[in-house]
Every structure is written in C-alpha cells, then in structure tokens.
N, C-alpha and C. Protein backbone atom coordinates (compact mmCIF):
# COMPACT_ATOMS: atom_id res chain seq x y z
N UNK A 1 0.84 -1.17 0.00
CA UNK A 1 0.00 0.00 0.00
C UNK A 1 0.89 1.23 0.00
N UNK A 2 0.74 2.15 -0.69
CA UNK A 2 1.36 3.58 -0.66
C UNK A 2 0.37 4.69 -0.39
N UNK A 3 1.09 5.44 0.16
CA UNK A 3 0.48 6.59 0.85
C UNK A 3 1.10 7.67 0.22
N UNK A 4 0.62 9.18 -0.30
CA UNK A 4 0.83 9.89 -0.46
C UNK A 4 0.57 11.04 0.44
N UNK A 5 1.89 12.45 0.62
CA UNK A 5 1.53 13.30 1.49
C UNK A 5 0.77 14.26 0.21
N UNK A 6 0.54 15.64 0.84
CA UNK A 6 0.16 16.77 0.39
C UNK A 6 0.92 17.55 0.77
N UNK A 7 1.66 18.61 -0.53
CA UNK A 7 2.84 19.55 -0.51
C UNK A 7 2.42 20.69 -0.78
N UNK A 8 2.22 21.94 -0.10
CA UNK A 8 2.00 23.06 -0.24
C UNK A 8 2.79 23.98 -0.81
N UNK A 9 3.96 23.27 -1.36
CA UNK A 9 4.65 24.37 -2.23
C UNK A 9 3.86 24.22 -3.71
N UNK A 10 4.31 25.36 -4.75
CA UNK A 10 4.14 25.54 -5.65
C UNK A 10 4.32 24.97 -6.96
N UNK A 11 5.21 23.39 -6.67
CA UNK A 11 6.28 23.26 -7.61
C UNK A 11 5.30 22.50 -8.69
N UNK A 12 5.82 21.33 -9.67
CA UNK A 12 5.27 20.44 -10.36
C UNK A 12 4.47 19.62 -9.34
N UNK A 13 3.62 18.82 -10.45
CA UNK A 13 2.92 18.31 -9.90
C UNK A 13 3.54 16.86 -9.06
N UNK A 14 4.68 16.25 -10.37
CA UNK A 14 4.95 15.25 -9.80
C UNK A 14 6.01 15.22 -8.44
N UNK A 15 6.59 16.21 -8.19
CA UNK A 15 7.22 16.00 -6.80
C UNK A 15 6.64 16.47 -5.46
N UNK A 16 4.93 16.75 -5.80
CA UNK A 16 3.73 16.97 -5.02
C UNK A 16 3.17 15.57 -4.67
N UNK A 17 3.69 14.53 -5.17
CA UNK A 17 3.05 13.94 -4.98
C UNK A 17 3.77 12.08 -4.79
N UNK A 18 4.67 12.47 -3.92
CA UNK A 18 5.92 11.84 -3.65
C UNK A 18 5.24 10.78 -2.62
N UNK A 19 5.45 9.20 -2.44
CA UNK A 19 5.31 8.53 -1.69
C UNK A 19 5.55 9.22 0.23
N UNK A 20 4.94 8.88 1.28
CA UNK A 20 5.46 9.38 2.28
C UNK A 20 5.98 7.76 2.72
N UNK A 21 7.40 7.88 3.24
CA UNK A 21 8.19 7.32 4.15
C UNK A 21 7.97 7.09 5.53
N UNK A 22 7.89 5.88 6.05
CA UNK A 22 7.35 5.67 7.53
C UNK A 22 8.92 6.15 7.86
N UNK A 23 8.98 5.74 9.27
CA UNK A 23 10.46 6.42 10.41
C UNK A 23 10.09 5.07 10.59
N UNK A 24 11.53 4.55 11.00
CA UNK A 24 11.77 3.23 11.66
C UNK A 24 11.02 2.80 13.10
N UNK A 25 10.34 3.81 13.59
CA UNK A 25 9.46 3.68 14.95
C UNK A 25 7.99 3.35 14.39
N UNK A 26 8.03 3.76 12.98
CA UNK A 26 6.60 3.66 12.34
C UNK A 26 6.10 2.06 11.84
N UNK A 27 7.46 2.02 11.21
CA UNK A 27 7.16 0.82 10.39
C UNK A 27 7.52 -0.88 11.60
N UNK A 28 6.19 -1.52 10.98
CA UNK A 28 6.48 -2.97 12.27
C UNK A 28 7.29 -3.68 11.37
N UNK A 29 8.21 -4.39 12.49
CA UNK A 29 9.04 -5.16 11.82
C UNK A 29 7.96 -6.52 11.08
N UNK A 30 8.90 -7.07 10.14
CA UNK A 30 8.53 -8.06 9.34
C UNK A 30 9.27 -9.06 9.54
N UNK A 31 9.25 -10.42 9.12
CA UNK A 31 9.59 -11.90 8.65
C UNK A 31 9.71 -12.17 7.18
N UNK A 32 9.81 -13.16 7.02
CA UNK A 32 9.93 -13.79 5.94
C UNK A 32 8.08 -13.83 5.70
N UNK A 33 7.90 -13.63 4.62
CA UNK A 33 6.39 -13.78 3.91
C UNK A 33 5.63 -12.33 4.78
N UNK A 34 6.22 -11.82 5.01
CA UNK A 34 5.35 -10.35 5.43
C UNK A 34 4.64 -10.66 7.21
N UNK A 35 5.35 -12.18 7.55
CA UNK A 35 4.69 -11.72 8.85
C UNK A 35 5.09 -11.38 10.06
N UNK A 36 4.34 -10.56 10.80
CA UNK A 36 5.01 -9.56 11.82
C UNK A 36 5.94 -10.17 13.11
N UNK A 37 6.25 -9.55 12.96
CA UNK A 37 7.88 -9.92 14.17
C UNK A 37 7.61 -9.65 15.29
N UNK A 38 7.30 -10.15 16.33
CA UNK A 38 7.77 -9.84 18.25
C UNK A 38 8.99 -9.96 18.35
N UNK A 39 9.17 -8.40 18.71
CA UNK A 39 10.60 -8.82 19.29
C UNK A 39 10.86 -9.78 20.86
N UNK A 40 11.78 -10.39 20.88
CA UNK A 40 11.93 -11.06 21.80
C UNK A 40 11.56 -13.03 21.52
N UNK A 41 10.48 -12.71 20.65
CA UNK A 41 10.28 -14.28 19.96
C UNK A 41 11.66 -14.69 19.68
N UNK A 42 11.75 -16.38 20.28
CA UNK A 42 12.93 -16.68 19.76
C UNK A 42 13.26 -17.55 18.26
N UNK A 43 11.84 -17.82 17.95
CA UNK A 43 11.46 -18.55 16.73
C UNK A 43 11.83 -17.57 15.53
N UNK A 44 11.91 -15.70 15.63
CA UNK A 44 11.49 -14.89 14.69
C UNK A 44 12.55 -13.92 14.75
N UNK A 45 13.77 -14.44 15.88
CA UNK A 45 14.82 -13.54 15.61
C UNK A 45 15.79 -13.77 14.43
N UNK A 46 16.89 -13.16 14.21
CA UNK A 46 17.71 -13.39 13.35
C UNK A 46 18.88 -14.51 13.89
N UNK A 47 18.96 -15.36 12.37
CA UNK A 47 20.34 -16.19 12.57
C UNK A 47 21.70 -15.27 13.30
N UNK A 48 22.15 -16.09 14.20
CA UNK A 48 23.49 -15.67 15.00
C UNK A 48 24.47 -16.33 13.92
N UNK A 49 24.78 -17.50 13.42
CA UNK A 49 25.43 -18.31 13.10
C UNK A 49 24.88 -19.53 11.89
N UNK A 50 25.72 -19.33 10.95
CA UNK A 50 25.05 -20.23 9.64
C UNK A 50 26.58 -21.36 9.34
N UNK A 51 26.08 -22.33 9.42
CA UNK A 51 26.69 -23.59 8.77
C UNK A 51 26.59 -23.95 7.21
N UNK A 52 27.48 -23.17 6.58
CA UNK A 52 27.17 -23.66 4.95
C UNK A 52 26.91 -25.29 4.60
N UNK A 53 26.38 -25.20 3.42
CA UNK A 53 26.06 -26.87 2.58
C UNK A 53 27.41 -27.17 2.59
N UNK A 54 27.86 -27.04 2.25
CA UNK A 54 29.43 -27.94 1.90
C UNK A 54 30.29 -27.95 3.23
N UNK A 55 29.99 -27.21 4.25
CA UNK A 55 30.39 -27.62 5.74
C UNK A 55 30.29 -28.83 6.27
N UNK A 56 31.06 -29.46 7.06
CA UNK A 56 31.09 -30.75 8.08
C UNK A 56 31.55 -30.88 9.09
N UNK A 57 30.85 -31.35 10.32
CA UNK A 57 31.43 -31.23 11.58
C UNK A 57 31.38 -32.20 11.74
N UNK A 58 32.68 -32.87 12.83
CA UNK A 58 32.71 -33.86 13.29
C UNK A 58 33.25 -33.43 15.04
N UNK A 59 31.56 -34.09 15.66
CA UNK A 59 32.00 -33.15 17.35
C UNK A 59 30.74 -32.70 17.58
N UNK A 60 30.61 -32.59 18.75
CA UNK A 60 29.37 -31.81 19.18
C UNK A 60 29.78 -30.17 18.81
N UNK A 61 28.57 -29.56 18.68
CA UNK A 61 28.35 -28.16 18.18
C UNK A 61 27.19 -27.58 19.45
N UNK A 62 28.09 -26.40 20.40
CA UNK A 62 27.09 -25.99 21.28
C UNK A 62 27.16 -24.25 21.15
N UNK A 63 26.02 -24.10 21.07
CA UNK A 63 25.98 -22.62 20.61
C UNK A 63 24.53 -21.65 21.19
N UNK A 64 24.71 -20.49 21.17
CA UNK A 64 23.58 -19.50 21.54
C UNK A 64 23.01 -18.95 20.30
N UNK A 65 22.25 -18.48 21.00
CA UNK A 65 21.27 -17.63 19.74
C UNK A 65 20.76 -18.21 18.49
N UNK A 66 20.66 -18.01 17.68
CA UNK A 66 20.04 -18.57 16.47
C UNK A 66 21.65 -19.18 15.37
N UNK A 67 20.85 -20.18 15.07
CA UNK A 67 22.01 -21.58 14.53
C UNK A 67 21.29 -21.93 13.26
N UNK A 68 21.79 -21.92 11.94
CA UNK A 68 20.86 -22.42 10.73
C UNK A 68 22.41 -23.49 10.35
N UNK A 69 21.56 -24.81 10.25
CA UNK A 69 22.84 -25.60 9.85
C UNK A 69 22.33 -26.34 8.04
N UNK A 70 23.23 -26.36 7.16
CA UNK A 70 22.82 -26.65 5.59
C UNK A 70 24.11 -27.49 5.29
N UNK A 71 24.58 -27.78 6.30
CA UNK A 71 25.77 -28.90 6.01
C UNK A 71 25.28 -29.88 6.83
N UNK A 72 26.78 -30.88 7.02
CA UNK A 72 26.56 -32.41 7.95
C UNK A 72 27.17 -32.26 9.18
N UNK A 73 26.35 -32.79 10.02
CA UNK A 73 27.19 -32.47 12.01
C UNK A 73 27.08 -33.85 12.16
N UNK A 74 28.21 -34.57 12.43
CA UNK A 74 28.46 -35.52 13.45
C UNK A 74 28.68 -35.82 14.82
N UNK A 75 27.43 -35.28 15.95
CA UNK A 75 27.57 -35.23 16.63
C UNK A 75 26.28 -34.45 17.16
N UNK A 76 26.60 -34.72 18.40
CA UNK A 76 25.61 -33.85 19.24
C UNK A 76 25.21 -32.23 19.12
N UNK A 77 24.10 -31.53 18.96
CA UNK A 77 24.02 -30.31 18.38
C UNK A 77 22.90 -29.32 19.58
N UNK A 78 23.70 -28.68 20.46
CA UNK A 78 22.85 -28.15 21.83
C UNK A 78 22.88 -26.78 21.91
N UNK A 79 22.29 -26.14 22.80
CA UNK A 79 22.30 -24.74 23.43
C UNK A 79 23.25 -25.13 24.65
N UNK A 80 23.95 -24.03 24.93
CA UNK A 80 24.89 -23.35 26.17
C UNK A 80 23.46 -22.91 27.26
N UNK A 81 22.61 -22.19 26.40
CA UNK A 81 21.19 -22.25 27.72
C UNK A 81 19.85 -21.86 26.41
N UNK A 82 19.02 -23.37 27.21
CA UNK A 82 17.74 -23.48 26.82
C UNK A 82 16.46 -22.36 26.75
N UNK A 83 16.60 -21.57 27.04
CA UNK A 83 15.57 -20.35 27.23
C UNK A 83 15.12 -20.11 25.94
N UNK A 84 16.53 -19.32 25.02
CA UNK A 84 16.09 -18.65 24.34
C UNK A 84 17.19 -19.20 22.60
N UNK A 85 16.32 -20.04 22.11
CA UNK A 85 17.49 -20.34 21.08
C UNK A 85 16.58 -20.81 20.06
N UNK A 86 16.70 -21.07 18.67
CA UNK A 86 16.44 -21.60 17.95
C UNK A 86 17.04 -21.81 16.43
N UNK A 87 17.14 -23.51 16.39
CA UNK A 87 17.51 -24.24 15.33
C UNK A 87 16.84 -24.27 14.40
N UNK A 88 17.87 -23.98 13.48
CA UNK A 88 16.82 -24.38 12.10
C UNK A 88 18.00 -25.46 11.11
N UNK A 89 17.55 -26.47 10.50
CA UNK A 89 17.89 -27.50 10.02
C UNK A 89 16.98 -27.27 8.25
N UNK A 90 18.35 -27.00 7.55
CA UNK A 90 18.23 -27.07 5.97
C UNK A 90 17.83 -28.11 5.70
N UNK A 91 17.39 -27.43 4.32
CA UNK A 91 16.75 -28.91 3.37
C UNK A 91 17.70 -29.38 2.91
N UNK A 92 19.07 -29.42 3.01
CA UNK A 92 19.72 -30.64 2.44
C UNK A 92 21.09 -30.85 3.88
N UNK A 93 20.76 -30.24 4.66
CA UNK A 93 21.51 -30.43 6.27
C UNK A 93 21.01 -32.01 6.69
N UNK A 94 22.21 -32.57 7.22
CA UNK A 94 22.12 -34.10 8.20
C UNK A 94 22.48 -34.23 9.40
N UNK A 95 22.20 -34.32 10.39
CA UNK A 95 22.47 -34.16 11.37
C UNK A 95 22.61 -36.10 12.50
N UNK A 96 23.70 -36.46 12.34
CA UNK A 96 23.63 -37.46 12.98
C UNK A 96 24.31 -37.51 14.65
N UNK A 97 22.94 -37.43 15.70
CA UNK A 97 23.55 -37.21 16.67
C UNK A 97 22.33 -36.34 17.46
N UNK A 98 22.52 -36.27 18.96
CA UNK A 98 20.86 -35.71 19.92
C UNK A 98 21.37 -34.19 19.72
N UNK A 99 19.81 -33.79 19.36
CA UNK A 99 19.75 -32.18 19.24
C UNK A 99 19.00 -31.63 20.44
N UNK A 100 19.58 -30.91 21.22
CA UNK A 100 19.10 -30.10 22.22
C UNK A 100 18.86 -28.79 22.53
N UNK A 101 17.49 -28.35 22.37
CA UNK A 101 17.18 -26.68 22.12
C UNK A 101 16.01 -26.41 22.68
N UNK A 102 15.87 -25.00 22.27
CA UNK A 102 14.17 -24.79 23.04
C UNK A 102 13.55 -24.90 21.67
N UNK A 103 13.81 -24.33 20.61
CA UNK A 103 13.14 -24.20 19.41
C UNK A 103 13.90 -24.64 17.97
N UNK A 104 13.14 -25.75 17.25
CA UNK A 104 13.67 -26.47 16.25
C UNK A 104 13.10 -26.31 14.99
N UNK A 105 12.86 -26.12 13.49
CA UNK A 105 12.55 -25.77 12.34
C UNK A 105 13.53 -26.87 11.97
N UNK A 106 12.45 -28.08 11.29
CA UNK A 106 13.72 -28.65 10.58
C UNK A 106 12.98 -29.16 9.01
N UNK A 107 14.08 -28.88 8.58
CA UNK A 107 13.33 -29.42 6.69
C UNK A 107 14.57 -30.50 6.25
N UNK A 108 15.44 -30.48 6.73
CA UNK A 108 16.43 -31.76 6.16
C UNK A 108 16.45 -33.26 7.49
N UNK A 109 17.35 -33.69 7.43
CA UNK A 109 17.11 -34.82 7.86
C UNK A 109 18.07 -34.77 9.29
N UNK A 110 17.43 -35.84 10.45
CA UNK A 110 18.10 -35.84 11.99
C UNK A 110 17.67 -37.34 12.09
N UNK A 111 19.05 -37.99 12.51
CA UNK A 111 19.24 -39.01 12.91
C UNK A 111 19.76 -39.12 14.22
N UNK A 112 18.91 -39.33 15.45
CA UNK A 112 18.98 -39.11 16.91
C UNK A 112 17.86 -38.25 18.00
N UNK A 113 17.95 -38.19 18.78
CA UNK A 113 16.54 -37.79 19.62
C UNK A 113 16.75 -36.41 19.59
N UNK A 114 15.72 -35.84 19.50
CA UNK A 114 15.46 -34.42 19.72
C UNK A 114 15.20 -34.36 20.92
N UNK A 115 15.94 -33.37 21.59
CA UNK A 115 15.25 -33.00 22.74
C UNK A 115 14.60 -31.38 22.94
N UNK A 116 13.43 -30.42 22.90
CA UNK A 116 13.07 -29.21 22.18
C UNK A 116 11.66 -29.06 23.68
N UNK A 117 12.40 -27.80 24.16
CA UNK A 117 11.61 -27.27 25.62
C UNK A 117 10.08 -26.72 25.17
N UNK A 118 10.43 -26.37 23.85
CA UNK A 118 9.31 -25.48 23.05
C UNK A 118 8.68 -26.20 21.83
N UNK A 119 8.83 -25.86 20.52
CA UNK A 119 8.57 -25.91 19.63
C UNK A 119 8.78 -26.63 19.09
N UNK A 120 8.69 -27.68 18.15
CA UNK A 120 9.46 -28.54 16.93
C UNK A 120 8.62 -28.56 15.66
N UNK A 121 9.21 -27.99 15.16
CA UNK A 121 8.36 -27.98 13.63
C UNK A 121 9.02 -28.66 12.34
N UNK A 122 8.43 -29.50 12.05
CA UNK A 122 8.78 -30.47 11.01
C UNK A 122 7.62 -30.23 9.92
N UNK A 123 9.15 -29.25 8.75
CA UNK A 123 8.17 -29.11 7.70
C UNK A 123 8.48 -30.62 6.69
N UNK A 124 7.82 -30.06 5.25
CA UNK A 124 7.47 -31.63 4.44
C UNK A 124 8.44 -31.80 4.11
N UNK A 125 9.84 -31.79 4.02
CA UNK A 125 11.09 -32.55 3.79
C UNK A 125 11.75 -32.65 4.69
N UNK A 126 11.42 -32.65 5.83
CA UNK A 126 12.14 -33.22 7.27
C UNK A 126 11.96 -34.72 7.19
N UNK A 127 12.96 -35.30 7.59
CA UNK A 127 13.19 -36.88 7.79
C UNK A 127 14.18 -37.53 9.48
N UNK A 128 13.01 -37.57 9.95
CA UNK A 128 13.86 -38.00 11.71
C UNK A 128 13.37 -39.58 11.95
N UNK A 129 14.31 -39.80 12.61
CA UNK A 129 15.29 -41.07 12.46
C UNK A 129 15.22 -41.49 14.00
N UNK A 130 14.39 -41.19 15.26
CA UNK A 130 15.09 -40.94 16.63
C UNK A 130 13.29 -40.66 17.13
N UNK A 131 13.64 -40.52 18.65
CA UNK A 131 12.51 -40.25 19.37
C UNK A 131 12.28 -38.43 19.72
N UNK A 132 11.46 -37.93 19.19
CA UNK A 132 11.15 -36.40 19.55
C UNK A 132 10.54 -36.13 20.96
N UNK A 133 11.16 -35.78 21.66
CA UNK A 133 10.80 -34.84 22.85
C UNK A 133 10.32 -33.31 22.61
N UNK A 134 8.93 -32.93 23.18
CA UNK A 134 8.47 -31.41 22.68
C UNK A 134 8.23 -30.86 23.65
N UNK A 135 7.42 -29.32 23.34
CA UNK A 135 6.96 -28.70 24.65
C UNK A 135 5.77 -28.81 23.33
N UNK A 136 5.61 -28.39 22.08
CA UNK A 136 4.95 -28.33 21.29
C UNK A 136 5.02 -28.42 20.06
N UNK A 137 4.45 -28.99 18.87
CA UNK A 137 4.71 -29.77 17.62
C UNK A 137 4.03 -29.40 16.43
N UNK A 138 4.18 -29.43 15.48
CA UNK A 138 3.13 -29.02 14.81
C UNK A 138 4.20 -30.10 12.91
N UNK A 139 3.62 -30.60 12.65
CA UNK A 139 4.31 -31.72 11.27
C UNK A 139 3.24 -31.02 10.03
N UNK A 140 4.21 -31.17 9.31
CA UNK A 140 3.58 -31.07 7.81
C UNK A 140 3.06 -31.88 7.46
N UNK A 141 2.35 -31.86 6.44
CA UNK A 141 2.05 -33.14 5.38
C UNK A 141 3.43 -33.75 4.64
N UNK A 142 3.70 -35.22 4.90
CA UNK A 142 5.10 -35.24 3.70
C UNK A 142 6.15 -35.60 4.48
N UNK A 143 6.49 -34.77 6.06
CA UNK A 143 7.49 -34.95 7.23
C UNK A 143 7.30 -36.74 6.87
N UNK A 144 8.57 -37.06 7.34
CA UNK A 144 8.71 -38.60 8.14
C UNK A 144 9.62 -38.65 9.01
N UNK A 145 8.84 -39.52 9.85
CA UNK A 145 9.41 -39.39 10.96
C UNK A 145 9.20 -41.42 12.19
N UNK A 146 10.30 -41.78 11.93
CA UNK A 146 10.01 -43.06 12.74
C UNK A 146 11.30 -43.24 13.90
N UNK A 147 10.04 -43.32 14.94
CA UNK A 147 10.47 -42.80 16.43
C UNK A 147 9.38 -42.55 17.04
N UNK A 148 9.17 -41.65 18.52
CA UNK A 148 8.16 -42.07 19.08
C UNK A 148 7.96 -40.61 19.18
N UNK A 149 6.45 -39.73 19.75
CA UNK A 149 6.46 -38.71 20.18
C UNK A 149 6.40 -38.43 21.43
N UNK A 150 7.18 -37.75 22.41
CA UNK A 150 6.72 -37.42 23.67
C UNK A 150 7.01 -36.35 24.21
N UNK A 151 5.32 -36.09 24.56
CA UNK A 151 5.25 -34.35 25.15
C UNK A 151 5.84 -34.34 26.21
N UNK A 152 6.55 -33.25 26.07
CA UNK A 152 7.21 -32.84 27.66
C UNK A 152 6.63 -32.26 28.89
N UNK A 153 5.05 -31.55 28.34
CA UNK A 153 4.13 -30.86 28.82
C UNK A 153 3.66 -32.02 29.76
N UNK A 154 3.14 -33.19 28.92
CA UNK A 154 2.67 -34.74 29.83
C UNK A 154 3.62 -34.91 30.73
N UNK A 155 5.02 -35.08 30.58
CA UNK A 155 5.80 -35.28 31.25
C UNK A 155 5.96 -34.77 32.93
N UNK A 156 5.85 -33.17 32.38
CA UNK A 156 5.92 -32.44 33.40
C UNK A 156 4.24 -32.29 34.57
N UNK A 157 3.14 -32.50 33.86
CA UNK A 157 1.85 -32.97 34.61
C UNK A 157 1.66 -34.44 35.51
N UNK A 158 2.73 -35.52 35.02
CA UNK A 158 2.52 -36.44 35.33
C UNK A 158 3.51 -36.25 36.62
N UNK A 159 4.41 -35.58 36.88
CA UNK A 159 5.74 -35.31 37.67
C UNK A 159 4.90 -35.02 38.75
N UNK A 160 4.03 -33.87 38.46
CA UNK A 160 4.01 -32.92 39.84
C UNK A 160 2.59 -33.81 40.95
C-alpha cells in the first residue's frame, strides 16, 4: 500500500506527490512472507550463526542464539542455555547425533533424539530417524518421521 503526502509548495505536480516514508518507529518489523515480528520471539529472531552446505562437523556443536545448519554435524548439536534459542535445520543439512534446544525448524534430515523445551516444527522434507521430545509440535504433510512422540508438557503434569 502507498500513501501519499500533500505539498504546499508551488512546484510540479509530480514531486507533489511523492510517496510518504514511515520512520523506523513507524514501520512494524517483518519476517519472511510479510509476517510480523515480536521482538523477543525466539522462533522470529535473526540467525546468529550459519553452517554452509558444503560444511562438516565432526564433534558436538554448542551454541547460543540462532544456529541455521545446511551442512553435515556428526555429533551432538545443543544450546549453552535453553531459554532462548532456535535451530533451524536445511533442506539438504544431516544431522547425525541428539539435538538439544528450546526451538527447532527442521526441513532436512536428523538421525537421533530431539530434545526441544518449546517448539518442533517439522516441515514436508524433514526426515527423523530418533525419538522427539516437545513442549509443542506441529508436522507437515510429507514430514517422516520413525520414532516415538513425547510431550514434555505430559511429562511435566505427570511429575508434579
């Protein structure tokens, strides 16, 4: 949508009639596909750290903030602290080895248990191999996934 101001000078018409510019206090932040950003979401912040396709680790990988991996990890793949983090797993990323986070996006493939305080979202080219631990889930059409599901939410009701 564009907005036009009204210019009380005299001049031509066409620089009367100039788009108006929001101020960075004006305009809400965005996402990917136009949708709106909370700050503080940890699902909707920006990557800290990107693992190229042609990357390979061999070793556990423990890291903060936002982690997008599009290569192969051999090994265990965690947060330093669970609060506030989230993984995202490429469509052609492998991950062999337990992933431990609050928040997971995965479209390539994990071979080993997830363990995820929050979120796990398995879109339609995700392929897991292992047992998923959640706080909450949500699968595509297409995901596969053989292993077991278990809420952590049950977990934690059945505890107290």
């Amino acid at each position: 949508m564009t907005s036009f101001r009204a210019s009380n000078s005299s001049s031509d018409e066409t620089s009367s009639r100039r788009p108006a510019r929001s101020t960075p206090a004006e305009a809400p932040r965005t996402g990917l596909f136009g949708r709106r950003k909370d700050s503080g979401d940890p699902l909707q912040e920006s990557v800290d750290c990107l693992i190229g396709p042609d990357a390979e680790i061999t070793g556990d990988l423990i890291f903060t903030g936002g982690l997008r991996i599009d290569g192969r990890v051999k090994g265990d793949v965690r947060v330093s602290s669970v609060e506030a983090c989230t993984l995202v797993i490429g469509n052609d990323a492998h991950i062999e080895g337990d992933v431990r986070v609050s928040h997971v996006i995965i479209y390539g493939e994990v071979r080993g248990t997830i363990y995820a305080t929050g979120l796990v979202d398995l879109r339609a080219q995700a392929r897991i191999t292992g047992d998923v631990h959640y706080g909450s889930i949500e699968i595509q059409q297409g995901a596969s996934m053989h292993g077991h599901l278990i809420s952590t939410k049950h977990e934690a009701g059945l505890k107290q």
